[in-house]
Protein backbone atom coordinates (compact mmCIF):
# COMPACT_ATOMS: atom_id res chain seq x y z
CA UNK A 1 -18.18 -13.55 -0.43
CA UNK A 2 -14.87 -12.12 0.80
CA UNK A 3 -14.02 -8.52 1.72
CA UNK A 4 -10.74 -7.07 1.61
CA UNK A 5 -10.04 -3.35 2.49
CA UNK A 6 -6.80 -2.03 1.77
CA UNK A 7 -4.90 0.69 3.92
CA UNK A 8 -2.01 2.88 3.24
CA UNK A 9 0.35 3.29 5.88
CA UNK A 10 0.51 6.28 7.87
CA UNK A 11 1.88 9.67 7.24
CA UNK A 12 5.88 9.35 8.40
CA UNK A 13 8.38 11.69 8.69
CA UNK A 14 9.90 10.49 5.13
CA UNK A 15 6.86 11.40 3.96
CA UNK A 16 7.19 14.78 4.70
CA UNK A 17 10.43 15.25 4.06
CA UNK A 18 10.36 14.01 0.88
CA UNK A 19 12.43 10.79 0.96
CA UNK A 20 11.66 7.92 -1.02
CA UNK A 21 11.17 5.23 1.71
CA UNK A 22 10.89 1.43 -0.14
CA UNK A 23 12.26 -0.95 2.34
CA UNK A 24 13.78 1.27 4.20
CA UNK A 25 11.58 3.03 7.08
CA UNK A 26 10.56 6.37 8.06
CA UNK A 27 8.89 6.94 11.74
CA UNK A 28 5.19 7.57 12.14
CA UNK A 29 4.41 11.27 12.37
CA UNK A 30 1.89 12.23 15.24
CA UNK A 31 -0.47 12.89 12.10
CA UNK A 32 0.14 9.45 10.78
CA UNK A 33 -1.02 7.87 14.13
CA UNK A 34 -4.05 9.57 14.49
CA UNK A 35 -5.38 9.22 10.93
CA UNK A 36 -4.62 5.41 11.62
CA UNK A 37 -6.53 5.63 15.17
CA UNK A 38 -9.00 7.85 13.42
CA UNK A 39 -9.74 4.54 10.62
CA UNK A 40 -9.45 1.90 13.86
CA UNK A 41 -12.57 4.11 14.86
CA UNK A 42 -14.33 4.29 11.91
CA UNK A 43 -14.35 0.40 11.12
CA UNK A 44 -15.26 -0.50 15.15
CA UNK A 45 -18.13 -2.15 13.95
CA UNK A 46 -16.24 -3.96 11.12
CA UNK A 47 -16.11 -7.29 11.76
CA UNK A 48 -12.41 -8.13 10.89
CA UNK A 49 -11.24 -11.67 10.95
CA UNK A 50 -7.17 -10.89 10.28
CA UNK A 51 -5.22 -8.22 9.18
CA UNK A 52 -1.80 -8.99 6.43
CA UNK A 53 0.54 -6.46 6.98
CA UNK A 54 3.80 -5.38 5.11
CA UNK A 55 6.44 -6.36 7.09
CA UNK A 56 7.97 -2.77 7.46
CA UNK A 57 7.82 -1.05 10.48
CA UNK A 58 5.61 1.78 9.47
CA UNK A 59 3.14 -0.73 8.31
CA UNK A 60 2.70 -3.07 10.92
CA UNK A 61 2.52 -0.13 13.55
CA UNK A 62 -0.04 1.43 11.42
CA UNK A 63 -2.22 -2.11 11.87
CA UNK A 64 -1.44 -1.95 15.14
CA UNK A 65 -3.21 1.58 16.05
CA UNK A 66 -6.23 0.13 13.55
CA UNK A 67 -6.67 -2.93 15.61
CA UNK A 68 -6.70 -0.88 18.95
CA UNK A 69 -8.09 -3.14 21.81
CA UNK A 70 -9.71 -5.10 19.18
CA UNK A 71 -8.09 -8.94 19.52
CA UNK A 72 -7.05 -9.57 15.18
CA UNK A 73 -4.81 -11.26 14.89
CA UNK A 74 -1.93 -9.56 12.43
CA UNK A 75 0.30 -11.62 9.88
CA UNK A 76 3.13 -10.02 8.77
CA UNK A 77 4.10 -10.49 4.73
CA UNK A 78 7.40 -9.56 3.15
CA UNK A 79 5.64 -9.96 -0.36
CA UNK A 80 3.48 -6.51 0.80
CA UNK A 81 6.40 -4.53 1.01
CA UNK A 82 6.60 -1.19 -0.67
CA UNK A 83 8.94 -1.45 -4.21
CA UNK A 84 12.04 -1.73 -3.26
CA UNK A 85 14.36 1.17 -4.71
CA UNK A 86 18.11 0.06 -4.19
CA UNK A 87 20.37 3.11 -3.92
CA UNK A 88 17.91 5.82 -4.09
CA UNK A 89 16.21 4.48 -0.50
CA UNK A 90 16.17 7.34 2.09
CA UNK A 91 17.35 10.02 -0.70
CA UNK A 92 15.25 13.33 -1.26
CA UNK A 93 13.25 12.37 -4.23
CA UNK A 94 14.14 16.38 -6.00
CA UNK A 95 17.90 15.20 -5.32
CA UNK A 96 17.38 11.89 -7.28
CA UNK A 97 15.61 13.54 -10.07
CA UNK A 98 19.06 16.12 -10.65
CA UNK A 99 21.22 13.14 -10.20
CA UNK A 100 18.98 10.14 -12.42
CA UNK A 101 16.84 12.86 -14.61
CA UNK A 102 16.33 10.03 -17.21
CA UNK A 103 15.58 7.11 -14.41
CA UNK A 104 13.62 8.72 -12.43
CA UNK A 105 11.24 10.45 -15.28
CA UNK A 106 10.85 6.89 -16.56
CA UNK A 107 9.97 5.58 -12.80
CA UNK A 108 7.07 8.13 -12.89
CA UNK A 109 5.97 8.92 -16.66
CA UNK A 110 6.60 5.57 -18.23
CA UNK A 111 6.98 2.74 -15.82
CA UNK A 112 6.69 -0.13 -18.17
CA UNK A 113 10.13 1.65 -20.01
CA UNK A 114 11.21 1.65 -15.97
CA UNK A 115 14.67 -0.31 -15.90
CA UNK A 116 18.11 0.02 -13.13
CA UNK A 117 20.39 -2.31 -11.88
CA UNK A 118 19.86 -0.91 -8.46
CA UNK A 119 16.33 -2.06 -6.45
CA UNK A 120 12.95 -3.99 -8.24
CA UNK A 121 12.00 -3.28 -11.53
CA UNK A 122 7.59 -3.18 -11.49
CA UNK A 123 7.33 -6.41 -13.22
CA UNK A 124 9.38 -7.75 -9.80
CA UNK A 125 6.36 -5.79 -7.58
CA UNK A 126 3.66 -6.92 -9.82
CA UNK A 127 4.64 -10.68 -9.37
CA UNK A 128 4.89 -10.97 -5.91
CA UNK A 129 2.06 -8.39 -4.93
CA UNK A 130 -0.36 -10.56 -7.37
CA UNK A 131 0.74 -13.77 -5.99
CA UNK A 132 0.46 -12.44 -2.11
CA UNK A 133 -3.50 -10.95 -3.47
CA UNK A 134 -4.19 -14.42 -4.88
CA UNK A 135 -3.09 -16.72 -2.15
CA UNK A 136 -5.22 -14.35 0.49
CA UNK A 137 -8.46 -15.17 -1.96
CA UNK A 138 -7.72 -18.56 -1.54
CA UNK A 139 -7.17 -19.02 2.19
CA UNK A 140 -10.16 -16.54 2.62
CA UNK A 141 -13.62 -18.11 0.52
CA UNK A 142 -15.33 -15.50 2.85
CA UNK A 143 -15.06 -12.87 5.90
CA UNK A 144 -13.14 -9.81 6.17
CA UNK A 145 -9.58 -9.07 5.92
CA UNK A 146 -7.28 -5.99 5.44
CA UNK A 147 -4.25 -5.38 3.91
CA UNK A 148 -2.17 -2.83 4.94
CA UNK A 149 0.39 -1.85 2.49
CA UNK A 150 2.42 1.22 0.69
CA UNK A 151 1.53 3.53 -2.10
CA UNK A 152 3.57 1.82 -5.45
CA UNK A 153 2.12 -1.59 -4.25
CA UNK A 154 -1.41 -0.96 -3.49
CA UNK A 155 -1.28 0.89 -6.73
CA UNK A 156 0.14 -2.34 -8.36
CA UNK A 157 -2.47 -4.43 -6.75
CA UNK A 158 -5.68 -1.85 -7.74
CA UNK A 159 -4.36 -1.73 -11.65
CA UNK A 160 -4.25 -5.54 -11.56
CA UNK A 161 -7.75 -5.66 -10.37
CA UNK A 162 -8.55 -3.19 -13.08
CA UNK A 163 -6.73 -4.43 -15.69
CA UNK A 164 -5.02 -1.72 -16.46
CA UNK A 165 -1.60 -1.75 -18.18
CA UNK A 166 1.28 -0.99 -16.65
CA UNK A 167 2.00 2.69 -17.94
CA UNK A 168 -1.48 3.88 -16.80
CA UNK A 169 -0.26 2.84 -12.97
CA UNK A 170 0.05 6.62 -12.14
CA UNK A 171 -2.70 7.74 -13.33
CA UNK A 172 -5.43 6.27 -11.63
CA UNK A 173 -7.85 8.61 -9.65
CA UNK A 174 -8.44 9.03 -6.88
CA UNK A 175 -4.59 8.72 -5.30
CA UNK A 176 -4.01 6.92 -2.07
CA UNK A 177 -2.94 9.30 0.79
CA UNK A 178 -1.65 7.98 4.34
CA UNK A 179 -4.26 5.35 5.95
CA UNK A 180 -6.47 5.81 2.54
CA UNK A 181 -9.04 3.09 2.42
CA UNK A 182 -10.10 0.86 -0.50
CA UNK A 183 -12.76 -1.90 -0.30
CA UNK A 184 -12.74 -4.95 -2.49
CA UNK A 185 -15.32 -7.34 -2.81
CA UNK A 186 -14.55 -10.87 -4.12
CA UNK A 187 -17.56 -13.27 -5.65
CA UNK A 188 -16.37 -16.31 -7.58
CA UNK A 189 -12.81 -15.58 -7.75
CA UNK A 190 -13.86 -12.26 -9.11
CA UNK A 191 -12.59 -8.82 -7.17
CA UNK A 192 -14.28 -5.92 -7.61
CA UNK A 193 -13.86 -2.42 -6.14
CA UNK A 194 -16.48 -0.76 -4.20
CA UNK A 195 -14.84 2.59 -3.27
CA UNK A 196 -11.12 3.38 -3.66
CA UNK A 197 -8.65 5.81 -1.86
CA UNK A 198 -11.33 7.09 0.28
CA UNK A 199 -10.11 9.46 3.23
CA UNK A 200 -13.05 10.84 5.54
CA UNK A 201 -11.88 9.11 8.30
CA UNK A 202 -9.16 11.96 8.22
CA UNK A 203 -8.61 13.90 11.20
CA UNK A 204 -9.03 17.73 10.03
């Protein structure tokens, strides 16, 4: 048996100011390092065999804080980067909405109707998130591993394991905050989740 928990990334300052972040990178916010110390303390006991980490900044330095003074080794994957969103990386998500009313109502409402020349489309996320899922299940038969990823992608991931379709991908409760957790377990090839998005690890 194999378990995987997945991890948001931290709170960072695009975050709060309301940037849409993709592959670009926002800095952690002092709250976003904390609620990642705050999960490193919760899962001390957690045996953890490796951690697979986006390869953006914000990612990596949130597995970082969860690891602590533990000794996990952490593997960097470009395939668990956040969507990327071409031209609209960095930009104030109200100022995109004035500027690509149509786009960006589609991006949020009706994703599988998503479609720019500029950044992925989901069917680009859902390919290479799947794949990178897939080929951890296979080098893993058993243990425990995390995955510390972004919002668009772990929602990608979650919807595949629940076979939803793609225009139900924002509507899944509960949403993932910064440093949410979600465990998976995997029998036989088969994932299941045990508890998703859960966040009372939270510093208050």
């Amino acid at each position: 048996m194999l378990t995987i928990y997945l991890v948001r990334h931290g709170q960072t300052e695009w975050n709060l100011e309301g940037r849409l972040q993709g592959w670009g990178n926002g800095e952690l916010t002092k709250e976003g390092i904390n609620d990642a110390l705050a999960l490193g303390r919760r899962l001390i006991n957690v045996p953890i065999d490796l951690i697979y980490s986006s390869s953006s900044k914000r990612a990596y330095q949130t597995a970082e804080l969860i690891t602590g003074s533990r000794d996990i080794p952490i593997i960097q994957d470009d395939a668990l980067r956040e969507m990327g969103f071409g031209d609209w990386e960095g930009r104030i998500r109200t100022e995109i909405e004035k500027e690509y009313e149509h786009e960006y109502k589609a991006f949020w409402e009706t994703p599988h109707l998503y479609n720019r020349n500029s950044g992925e489309l989901f069917s680009h996320v859902i390919d290479r998130v799947v794949s990178a899922f897939n080929e951890i299940v296979e080098k893993h038969p058993s243990g425990t591993v995390m995955v510390v990823s972004h919002s668009i992608t772990l929602r990608v991931l979650i919807a595949y394991i629940k076979k939803l379709p793609l225009d139900k991908l924002f509507t899944q409760k509960p949403g993932l905050g910064n440093t949410s957790l979600t465990k998976i377990v995997v029998k036989d090839g088969h994932p299941e989740i045990i508890f998703e998005g859960d966040m009372s690890h939270k510093v208050k």
